[in-house]
C-alpha atoms as a PDB file:
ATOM      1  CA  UNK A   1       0.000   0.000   0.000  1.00  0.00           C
ATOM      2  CA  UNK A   2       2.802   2.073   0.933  1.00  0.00           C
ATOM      3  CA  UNK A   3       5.326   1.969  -1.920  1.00  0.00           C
ATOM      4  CA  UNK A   4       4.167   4.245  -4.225  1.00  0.00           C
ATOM      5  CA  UNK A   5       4.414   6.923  -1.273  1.00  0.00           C
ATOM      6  CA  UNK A   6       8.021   5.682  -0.487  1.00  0.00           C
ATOM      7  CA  UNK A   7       9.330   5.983  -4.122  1.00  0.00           C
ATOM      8  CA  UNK A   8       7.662   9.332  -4.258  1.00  0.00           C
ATOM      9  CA  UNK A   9       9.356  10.608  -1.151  1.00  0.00           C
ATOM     10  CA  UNK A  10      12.597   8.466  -2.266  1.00  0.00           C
ATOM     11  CA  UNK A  11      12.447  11.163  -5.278  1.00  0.00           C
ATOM     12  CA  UNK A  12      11.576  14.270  -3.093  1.00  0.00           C
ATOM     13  CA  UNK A  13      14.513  13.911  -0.601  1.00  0.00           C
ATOM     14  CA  UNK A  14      16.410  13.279  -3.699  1.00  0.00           C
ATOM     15  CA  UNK A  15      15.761  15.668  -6.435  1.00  0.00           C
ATOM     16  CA  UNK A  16      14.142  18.554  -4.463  1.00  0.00           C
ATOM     17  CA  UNK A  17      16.068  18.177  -1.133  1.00  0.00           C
ATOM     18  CA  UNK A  18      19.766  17.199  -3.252  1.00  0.00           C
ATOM     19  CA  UNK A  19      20.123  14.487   0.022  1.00  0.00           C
ATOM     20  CA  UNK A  20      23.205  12.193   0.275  1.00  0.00           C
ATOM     21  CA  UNK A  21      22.032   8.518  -0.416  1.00  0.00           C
ATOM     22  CA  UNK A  22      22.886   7.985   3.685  1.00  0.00           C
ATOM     23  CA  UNK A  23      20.310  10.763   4.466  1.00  0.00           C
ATOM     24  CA  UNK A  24      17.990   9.366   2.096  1.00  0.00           C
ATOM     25  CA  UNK A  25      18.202   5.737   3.089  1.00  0.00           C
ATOM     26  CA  UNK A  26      17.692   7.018   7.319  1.00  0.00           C
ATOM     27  CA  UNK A  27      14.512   9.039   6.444  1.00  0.00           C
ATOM     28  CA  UNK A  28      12.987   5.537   4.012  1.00  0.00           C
ATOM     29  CA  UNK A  29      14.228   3.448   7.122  1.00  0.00           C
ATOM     30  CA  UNK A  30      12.134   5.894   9.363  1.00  0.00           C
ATOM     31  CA  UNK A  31       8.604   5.480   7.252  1.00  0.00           C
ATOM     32  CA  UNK A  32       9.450   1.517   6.996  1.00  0.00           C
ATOM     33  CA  UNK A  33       9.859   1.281  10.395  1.00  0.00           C
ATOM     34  CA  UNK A  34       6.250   3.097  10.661  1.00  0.00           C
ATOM     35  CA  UNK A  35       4.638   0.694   8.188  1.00  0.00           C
ATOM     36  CA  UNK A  36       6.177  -2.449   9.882  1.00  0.00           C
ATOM     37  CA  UNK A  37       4.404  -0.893  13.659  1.00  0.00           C
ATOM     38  CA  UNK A  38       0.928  -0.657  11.949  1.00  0.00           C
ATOM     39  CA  UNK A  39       1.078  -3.638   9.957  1.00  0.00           C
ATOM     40  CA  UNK A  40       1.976  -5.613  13.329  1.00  0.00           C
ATOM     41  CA  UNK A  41      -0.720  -3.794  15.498  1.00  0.00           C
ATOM     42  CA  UNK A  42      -3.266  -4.834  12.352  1.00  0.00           C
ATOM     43  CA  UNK A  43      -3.605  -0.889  11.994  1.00  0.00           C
ATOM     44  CA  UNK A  44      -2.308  -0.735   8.658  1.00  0.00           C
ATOM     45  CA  UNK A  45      -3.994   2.149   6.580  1.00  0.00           C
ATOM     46  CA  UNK A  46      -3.109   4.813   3.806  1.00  0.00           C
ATOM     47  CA  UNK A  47      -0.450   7.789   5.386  1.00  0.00           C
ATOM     48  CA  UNK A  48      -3.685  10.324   5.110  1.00  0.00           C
ATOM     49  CA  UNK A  49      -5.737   8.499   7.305  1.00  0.00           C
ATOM     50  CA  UNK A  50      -2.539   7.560   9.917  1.00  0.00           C
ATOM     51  CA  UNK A  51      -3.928   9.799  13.079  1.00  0.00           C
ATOM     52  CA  UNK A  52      -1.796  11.545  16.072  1.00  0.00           C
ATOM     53  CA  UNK A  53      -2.789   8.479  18.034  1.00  0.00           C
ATOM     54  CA  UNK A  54      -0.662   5.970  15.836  1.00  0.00           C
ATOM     55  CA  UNK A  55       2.299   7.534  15.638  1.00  0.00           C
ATOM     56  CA  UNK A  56       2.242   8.290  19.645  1.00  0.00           C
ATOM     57  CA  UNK A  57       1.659   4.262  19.961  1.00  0.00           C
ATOM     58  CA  UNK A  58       4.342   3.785  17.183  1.00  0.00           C
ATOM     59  CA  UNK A  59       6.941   6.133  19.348  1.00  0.00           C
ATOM     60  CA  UNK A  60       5.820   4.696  22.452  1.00  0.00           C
ATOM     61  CA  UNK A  61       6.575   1.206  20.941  1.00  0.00           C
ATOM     62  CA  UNK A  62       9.895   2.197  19.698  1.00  0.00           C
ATOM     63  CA  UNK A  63      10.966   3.769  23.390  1.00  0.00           C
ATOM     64  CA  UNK A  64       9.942  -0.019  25.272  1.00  0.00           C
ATOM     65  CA  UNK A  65      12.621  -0.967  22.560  1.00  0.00           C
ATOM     66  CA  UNK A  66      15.064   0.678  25.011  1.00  0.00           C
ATOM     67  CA  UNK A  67      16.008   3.077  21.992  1.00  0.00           C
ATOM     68  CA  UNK A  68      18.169   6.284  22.834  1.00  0.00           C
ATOM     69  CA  UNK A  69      16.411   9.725  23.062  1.00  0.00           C
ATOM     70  CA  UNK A  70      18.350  10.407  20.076  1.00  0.00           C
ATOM     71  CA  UNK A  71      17.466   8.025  17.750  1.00  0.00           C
ATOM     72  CA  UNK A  72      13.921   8.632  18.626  1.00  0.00           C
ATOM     73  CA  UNK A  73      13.927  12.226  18.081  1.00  0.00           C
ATOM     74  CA  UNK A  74      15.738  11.307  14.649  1.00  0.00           C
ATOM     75  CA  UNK A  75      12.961   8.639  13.414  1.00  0.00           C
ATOM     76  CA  UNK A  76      10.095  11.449  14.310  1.00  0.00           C
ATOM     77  CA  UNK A  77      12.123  13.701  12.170  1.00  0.00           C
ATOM     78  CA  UNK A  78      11.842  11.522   9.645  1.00  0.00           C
ATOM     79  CA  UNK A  79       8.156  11.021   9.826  1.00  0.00           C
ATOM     80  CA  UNK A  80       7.747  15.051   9.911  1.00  0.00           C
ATOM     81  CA  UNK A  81       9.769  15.187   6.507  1.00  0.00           C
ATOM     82  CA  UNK A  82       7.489  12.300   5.293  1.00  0.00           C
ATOM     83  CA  UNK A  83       4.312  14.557   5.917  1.00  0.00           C
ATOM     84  CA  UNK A  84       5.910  17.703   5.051  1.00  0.00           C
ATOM     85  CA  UNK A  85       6.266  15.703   1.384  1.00  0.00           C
ATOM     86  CA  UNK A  86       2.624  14.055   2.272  1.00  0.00           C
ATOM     87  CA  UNK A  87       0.623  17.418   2.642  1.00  0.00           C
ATOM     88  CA  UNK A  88       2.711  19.031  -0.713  1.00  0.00           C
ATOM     89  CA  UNK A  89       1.475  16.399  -2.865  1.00  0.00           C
ATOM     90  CA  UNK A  90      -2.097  16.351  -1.953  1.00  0.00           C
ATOM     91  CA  UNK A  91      -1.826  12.882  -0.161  1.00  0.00           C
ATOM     92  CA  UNK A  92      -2.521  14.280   3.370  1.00  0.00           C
ATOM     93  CA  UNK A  93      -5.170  17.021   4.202  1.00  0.00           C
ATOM     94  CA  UNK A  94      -3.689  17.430   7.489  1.00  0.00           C
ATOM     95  CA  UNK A  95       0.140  16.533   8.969  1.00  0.00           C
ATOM     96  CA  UNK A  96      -0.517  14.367  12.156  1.00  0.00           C
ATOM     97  CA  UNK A  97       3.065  14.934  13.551  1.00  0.00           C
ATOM     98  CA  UNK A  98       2.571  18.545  13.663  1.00  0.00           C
ATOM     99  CA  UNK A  99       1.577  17.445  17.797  1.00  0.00           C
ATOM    100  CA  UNK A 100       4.148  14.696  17.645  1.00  0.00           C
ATOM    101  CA  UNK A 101       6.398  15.221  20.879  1.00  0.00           C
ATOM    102  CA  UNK A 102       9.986  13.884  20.461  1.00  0.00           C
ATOM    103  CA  UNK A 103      12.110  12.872  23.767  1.00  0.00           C
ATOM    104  CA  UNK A 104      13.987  16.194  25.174  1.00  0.00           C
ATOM    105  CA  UNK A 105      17.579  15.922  24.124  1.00  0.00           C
ATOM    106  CA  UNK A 106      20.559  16.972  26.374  1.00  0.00           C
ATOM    107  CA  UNK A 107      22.527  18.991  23.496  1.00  0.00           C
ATOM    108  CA  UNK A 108      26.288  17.629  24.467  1.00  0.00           C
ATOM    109  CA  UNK A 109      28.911  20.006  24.015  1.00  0.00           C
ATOM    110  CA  UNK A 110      31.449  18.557  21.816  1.00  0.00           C
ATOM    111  CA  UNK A 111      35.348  18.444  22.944  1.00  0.00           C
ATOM    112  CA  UNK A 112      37.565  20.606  21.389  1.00  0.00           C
ATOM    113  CA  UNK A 113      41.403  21.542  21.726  1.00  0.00           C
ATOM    114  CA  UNK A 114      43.009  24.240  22.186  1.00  0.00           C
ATOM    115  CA  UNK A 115      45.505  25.637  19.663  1.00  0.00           C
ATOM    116  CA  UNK A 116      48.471  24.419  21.732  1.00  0.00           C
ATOM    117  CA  UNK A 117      46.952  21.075  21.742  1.00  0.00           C
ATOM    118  CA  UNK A 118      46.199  21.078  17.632  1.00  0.00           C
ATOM    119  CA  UNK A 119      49.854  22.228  17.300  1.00  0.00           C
ATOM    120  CA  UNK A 120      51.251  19.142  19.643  1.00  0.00           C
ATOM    121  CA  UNK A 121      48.712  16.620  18.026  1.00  0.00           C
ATOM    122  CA  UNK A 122      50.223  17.509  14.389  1.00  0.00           C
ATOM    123  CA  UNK A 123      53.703  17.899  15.878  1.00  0.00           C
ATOM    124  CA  UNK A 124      53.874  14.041  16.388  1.00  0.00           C
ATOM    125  CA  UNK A 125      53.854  13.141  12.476  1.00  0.00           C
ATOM    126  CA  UNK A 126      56.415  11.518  11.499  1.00  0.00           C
ATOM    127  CA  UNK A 127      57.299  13.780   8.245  1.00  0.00           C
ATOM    128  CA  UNK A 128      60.169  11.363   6.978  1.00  0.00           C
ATOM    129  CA  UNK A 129      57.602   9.730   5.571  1.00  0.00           C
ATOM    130  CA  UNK A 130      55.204  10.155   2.755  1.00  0.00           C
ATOM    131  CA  UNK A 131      52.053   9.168   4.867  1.00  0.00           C
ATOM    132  CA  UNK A 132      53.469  12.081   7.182  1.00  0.00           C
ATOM    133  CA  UNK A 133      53.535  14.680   4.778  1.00  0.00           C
ATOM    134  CA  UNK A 134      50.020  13.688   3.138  1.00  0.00           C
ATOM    135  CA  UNK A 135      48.494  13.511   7.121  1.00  0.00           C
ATOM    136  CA  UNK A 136      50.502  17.226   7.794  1.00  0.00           C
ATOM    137  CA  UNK A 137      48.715  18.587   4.661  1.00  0.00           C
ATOM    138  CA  UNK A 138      45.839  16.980   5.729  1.00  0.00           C
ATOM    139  CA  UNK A 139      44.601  17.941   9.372  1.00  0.00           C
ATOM    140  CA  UNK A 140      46.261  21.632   8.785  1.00  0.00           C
ATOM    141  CA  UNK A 141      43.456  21.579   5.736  1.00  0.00           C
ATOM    142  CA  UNK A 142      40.686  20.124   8.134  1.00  0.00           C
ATOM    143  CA  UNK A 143      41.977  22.665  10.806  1.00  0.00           C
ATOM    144  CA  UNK A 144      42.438  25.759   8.752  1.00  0.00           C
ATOM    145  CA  UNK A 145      39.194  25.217   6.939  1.00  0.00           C
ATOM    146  CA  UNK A 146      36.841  23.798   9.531  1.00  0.00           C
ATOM    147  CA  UNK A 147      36.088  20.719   6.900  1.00  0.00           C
ATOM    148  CA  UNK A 148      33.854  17.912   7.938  1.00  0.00           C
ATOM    149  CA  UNK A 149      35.503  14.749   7.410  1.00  0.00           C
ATOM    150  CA  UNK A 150      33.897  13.393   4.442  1.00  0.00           C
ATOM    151  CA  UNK A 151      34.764  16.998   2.781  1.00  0.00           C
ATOM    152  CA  UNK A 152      37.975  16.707   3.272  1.00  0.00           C
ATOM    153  CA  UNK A 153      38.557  12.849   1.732  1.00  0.00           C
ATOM    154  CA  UNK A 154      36.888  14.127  -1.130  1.00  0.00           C
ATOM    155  CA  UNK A 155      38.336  17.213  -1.580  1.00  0.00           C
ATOM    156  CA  UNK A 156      39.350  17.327  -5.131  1.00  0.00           C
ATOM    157  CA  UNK A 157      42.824  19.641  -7.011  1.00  0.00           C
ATOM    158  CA  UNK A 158      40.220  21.166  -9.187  1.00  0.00           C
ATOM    159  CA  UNK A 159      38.117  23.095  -6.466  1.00  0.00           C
ATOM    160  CA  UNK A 160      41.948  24.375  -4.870  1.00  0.00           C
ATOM    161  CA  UNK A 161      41.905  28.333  -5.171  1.00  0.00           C
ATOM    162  CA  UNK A 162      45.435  28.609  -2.964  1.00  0.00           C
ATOM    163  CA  UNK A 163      46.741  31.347  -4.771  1.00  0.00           C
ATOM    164  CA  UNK A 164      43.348  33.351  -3.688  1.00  0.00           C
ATOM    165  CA  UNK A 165      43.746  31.688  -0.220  1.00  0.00           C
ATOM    166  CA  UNK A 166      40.021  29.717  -0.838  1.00  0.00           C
ATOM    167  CA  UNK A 167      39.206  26.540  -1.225  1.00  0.00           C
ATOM    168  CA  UNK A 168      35.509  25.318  -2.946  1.00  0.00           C
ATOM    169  CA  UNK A 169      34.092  22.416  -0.285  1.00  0.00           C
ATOM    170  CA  UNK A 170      31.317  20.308  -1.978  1.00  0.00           C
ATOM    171  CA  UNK A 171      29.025  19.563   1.469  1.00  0.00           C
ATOM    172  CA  UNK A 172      25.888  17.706   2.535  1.00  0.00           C
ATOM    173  CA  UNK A 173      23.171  17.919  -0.352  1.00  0.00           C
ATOM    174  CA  UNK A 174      25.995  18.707  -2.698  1.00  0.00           C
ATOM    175  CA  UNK A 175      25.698  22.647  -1.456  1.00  0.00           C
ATOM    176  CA  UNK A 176      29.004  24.159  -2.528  1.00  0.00           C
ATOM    177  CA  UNK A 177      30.659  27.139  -0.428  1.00  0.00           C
ATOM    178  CA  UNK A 178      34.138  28.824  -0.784  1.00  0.00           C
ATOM    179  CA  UNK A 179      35.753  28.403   2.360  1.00  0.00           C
ATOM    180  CA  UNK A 180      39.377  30.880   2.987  1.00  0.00           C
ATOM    181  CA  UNK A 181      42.098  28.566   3.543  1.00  0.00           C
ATOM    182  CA  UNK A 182      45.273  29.930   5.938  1.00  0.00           C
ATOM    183  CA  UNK A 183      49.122  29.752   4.507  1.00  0.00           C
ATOM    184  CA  UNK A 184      49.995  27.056   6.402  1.00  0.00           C
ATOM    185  CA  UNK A 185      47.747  24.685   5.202  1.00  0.00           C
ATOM    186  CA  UNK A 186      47.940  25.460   1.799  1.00  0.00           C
ATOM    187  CA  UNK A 187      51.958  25.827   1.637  1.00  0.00           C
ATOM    188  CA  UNK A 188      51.718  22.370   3.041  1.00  0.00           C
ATOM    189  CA  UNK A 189      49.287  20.899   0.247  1.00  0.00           C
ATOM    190  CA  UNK A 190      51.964  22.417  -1.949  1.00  0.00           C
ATOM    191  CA  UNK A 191      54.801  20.536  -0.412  1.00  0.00           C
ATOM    192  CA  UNK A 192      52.445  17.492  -0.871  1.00  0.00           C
ATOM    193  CA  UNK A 193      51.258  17.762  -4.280  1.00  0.00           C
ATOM    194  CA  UNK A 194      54.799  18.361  -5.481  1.00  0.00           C
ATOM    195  CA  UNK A 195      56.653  15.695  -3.384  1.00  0.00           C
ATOM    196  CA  UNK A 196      54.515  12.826  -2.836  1.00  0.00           C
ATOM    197  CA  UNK A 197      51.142  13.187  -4.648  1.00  0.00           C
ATOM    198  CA  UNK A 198      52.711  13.383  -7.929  1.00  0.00           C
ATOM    199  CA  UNK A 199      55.009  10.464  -8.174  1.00  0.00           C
ATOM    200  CA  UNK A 200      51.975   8.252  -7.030  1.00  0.00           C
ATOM    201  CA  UNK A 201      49.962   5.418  -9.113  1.00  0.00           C
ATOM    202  CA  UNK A 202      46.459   7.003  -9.230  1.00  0.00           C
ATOM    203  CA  UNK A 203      43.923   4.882  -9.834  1.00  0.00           C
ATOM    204  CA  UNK A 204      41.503   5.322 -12.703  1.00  0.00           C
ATOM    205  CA  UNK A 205      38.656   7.841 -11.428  1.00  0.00           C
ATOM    206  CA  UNK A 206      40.630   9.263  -8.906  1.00  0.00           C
ATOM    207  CA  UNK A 207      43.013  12.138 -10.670  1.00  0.00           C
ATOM    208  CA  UNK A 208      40.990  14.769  -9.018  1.00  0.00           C
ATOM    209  CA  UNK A 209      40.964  13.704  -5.356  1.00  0.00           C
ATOM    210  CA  UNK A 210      43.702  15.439  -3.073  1.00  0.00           C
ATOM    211  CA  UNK A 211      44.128  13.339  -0.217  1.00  0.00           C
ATOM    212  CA  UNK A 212      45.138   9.761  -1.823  1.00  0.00           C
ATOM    213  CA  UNK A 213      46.250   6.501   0.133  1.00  0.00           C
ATOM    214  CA  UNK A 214      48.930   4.239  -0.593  1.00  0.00           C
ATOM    215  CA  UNK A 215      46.794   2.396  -3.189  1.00  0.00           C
ATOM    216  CA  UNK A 216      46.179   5.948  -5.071  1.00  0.00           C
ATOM    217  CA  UNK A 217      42.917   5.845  -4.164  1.00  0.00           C
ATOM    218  CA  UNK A 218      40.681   8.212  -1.923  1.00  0.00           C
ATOM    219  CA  UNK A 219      41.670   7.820   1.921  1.00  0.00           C
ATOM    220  CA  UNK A 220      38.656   6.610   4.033  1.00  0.00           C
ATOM    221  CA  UNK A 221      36.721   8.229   6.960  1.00  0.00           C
ATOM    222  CA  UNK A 222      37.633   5.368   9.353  1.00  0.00           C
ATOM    223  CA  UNK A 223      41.684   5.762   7.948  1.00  0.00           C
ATOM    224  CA  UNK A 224      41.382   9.405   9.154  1.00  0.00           C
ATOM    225  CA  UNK A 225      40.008   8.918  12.495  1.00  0.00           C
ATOM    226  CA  UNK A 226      42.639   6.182  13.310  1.00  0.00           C
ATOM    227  CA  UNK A 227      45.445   8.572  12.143  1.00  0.00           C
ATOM    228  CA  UNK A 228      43.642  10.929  14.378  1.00  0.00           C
ATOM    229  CA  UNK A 229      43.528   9.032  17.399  1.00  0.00           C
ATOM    230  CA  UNK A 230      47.141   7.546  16.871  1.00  0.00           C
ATOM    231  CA  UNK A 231      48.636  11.445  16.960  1.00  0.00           C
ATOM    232  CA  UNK A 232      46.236  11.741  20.147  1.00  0.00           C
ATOM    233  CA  UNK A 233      47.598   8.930  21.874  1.00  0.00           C
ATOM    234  CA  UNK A 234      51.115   9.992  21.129  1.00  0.00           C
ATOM    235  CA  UNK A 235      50.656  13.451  22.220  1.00  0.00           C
ATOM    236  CA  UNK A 236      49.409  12.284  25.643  1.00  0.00           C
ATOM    237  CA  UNK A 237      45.792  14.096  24.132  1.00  0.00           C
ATOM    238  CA  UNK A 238      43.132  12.348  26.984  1.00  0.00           C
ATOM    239  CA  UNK A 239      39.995  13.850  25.498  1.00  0.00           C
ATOM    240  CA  UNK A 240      37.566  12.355  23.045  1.00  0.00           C
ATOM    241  CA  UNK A 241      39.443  13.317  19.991  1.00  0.00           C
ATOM    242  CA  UNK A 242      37.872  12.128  16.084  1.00  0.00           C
ATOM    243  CA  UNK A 243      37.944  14.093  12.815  1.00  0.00           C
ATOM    244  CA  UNK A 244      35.329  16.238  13.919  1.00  0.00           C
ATOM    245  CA  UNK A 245      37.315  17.504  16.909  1.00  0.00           C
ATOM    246  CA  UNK A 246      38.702  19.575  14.478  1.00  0.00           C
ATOM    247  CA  UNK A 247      36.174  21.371  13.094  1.00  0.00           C
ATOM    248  CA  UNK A 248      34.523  21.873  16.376  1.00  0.00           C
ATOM    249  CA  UNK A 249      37.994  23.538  17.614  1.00  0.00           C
ATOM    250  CA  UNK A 250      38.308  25.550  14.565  1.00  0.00           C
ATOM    251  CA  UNK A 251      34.692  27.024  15.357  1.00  0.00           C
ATOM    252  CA  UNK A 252      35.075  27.459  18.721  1.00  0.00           C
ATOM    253  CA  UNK A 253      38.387  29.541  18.019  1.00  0.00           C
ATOM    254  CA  UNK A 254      36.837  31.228  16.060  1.00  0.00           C
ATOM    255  CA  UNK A 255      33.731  32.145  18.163  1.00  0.00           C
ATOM    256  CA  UNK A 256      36.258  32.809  20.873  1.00  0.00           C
ATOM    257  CA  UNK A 257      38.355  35.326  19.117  1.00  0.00           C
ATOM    258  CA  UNK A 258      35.221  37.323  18.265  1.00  0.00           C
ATOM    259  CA  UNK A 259      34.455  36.157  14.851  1.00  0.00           C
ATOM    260  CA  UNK A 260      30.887  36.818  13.942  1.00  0.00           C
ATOM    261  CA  UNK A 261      28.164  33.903  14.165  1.00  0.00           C
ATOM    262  CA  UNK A 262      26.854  34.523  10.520  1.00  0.00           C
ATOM    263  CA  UNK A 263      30.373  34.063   9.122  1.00  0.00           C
ATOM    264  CA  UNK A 264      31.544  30.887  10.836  1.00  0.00           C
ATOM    265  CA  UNK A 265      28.099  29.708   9.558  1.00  0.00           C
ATOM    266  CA  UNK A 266      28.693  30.317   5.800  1.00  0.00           C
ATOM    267  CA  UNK A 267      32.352  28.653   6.536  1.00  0.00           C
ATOM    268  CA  UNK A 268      31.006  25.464   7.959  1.00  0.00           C
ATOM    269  CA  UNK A 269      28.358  25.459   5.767  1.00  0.00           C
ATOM    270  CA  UNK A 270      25.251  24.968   8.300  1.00  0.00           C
ATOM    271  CA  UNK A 271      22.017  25.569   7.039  1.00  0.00           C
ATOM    272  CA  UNK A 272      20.501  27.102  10.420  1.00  0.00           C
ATOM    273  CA  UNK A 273      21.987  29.458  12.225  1.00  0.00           C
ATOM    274  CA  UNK A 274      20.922  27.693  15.366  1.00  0.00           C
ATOM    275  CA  UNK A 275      23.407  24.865  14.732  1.00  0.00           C
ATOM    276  CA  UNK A 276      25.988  27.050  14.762  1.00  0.00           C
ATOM    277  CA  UNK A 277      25.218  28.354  18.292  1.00  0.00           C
ATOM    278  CA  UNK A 278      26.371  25.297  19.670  1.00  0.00           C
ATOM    279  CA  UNK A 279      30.035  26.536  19.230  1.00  0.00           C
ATOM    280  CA  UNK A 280      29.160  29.983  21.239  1.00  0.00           C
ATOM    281  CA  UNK A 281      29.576  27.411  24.252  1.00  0.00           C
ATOM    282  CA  UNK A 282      32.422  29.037  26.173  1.00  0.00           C
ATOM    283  CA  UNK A 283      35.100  27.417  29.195  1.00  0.00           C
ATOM    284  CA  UNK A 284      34.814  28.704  32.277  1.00  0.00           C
ATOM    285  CA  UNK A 285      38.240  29.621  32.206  1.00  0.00           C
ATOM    286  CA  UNK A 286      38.015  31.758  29.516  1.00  0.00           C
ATOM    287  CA  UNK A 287      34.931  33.712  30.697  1.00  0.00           C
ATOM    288  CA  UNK A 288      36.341  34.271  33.979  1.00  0.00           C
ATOM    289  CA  UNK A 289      39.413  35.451  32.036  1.00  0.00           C
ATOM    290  CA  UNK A 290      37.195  37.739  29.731  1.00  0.00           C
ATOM    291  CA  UNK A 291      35.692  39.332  33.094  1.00  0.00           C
ATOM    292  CA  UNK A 292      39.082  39.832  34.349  1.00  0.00           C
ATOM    293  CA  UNK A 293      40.098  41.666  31.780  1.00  0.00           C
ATOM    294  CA  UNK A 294      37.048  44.092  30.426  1.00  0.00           C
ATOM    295  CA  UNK A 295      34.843  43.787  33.599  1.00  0.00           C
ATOM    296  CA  UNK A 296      36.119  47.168  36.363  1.00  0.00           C
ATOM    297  CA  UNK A 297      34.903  44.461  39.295  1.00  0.00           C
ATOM    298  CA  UNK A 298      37.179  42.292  38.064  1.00  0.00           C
ATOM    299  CA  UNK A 299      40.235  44.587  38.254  1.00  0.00           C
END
C-alpha cells in the first residue's frame, strides 16, 4: 500500500532536497519502520488516514525498545519530513506529527582543543615519511578550513583556489561554499602535491581527489580517524578526539576570538543558524578570564 508513497518521497529527498544517499536511506528506514508498527498492530492504513494516536503508539513502541532519546527524536524527524512531502502532494489534508512530541535531548557540548593542543597533536607526524607529509597537509586543511571529514577525503585539485587563499568544499546535499584557507595549510598541500602526490599510481577515477592513500585511491573516513587518534595517543591528548574535533575547535576559536556567528556559519556550511550556536559554548576559564580583563569588578 505504501510503496508508491516511499518511491515518491525516495524522489523528493532526492531531487528537491539534493540528500546524500545515507540521508535518504535514514529518512525511508524511518517510514518503513512506521509501516512495519501498523502492519503488526493490524492498523495498517493509507499515510492520510494515519492519526496523532498511531504515531504516539508507534513512538511509544519504539521507546519499550530501550532506543536512545536520540534516535527517537531522529525517526520522528523523519516522519515530519514524510508529511511535510505528504501534505505538498495532496496525499494528506492534514500533517498528524505537527503534535508529535519527540524525547527532550541533552545537546552535548562537543570536545575541542586548544591551539596548543592542535599544534602538539600535528607535531607528532612523522614527516620522513610520505604518509606524514600527506596527514601534515591533511589535518592543517581540516583545521584551517573547519572541513567535515567526508569533505575533506573528497576534496578534489580542481576546487583548490590557494593562490586566492580559498578553497571550494562540496558539502551535505551537494551545497558548494568557498571556504578561505590559511598559509599554512595550503603551503603544506603544496609541499604534498609536489613531493609525494605526484610520483603516485592514481587509480583510474581518482586524478581529481587530493588526499590519496597508498593504493592511489581516496583515503577513508575510518583511515582518518585512526590517524587521528594515533597522533592523540602519542601526544598524551586524553579527550575524546575524532575528525570532527577539528572542526569543532576551529569554530570554537573562532567564536572565541570574536568572529561573527553569521560568518563561521557560511564557513562550515550549516544551514541554520541555530546549529551554529552550539560553538558559542564558552570554558569557564576563559569567561572568567574575559571578566578579568574588560569587567572594572574584576580589576
Amino acid at each position: 500500500m505504501w510503496e508508491a508513497y516511499k518511491n515518491g518521497f525516495k524522489a523528493y529527498l532526492q531531487l528537491e532536497k539534493s540528500l546524500s544517499k545515507n540521508s535518504v536511506d535514514a529518512y525511508l528506514s524511518d517510514v518503513e519502520k512506521l509501516t512495519q508498527f501498523l502492519q503488526a498492530a493490524q492498523r495498517m492504513k493509507a499515510p492520510g488516514d494515519v492519526s496523532l494516536t498511531d504515531l504516539q503508539q508507534f513512538v511509544k513502541s519504539i521507546a519499550e525498545l530501550e532506543m536512545t532519546a536520540s534516535s527517537q527524536a531522529r525517526i520522528i524527524s523523519g516522519l515530519k519530513a514524510f508529511y511535510k512531502f505528504c501534505l505538498l502532494e495532496q496525499v494528506s489534508a492534514s500533517d498528524p506529527t505537527v503534535l508529535l512530541e519527540a524525547p527532550r535531548l541533552k545537546r552535548a557540548l562537543p570536545d575541542t582543543l586548544s591551539f596548543g593542543e592542535i599544534e602538539k597533536l600535528i607535531g607528532q607526524i612523522d614527516l620522513s615519511k610520505p604518509e606524514g607529509v600527506r596527514n601534515k597537509a591533511l589535518l592543517e586543511t581540516m583545521y584551517s578550513c573547519g572541513l567535515r571529514v567526508s569533505e575533506a577525503v573528497t576534496l578534489k585539485i580542481s576546487c583548490l583556489y590557494l593562490s586566492d587563499g580559498f578553497v571550494r568544499v562540496i558539502g551535505k546535499g551537494d551545497k558548494e561554499r568557498l571556504v578561505p584557507i590559511g598559509e599554512e595549510a595550503a603551503k603544506h598541500i603544496n609541499i604534498y602535491t609536489a613531493t609525494i602526490r605526484r610520483h603516485q599510481h592514481i587509480q583510474k577515477g581518482e586524478e581529481d581527489i587530493l588526499f590519496l592513500n597508498r593504493r592511489g585511491k581516496q583515503m577513508t573516513r575510518v583511515m582518518i580517524f585512526l590517524i587521528i587518534k594515533g597522533l592523540a595517543a602519542k601526544a598524551g591528548i586524553k579527550k575524546q578526539v575524532s575528525p570532527h574535533t577539528f572542526r569543532h575547535s576551529f569554530a570554537t576559536h573562532l567564536v572565541e576570538g570574536g568572529a561573527d556567528l553569521r560568518a563561521v556559519q557560511e564557513m562550515l556550511g550549516h544551514e541554520s543558524i541555530t546549529t551554529t550556536e552550539i560553538y558559542t559554548h564558552l570554558d569557564r576559564g576563559y569567561l572568567r578570564e574575559t571578566l578579568r580583563k574588560f569587567h572594572p569588578a574584576f580589576r
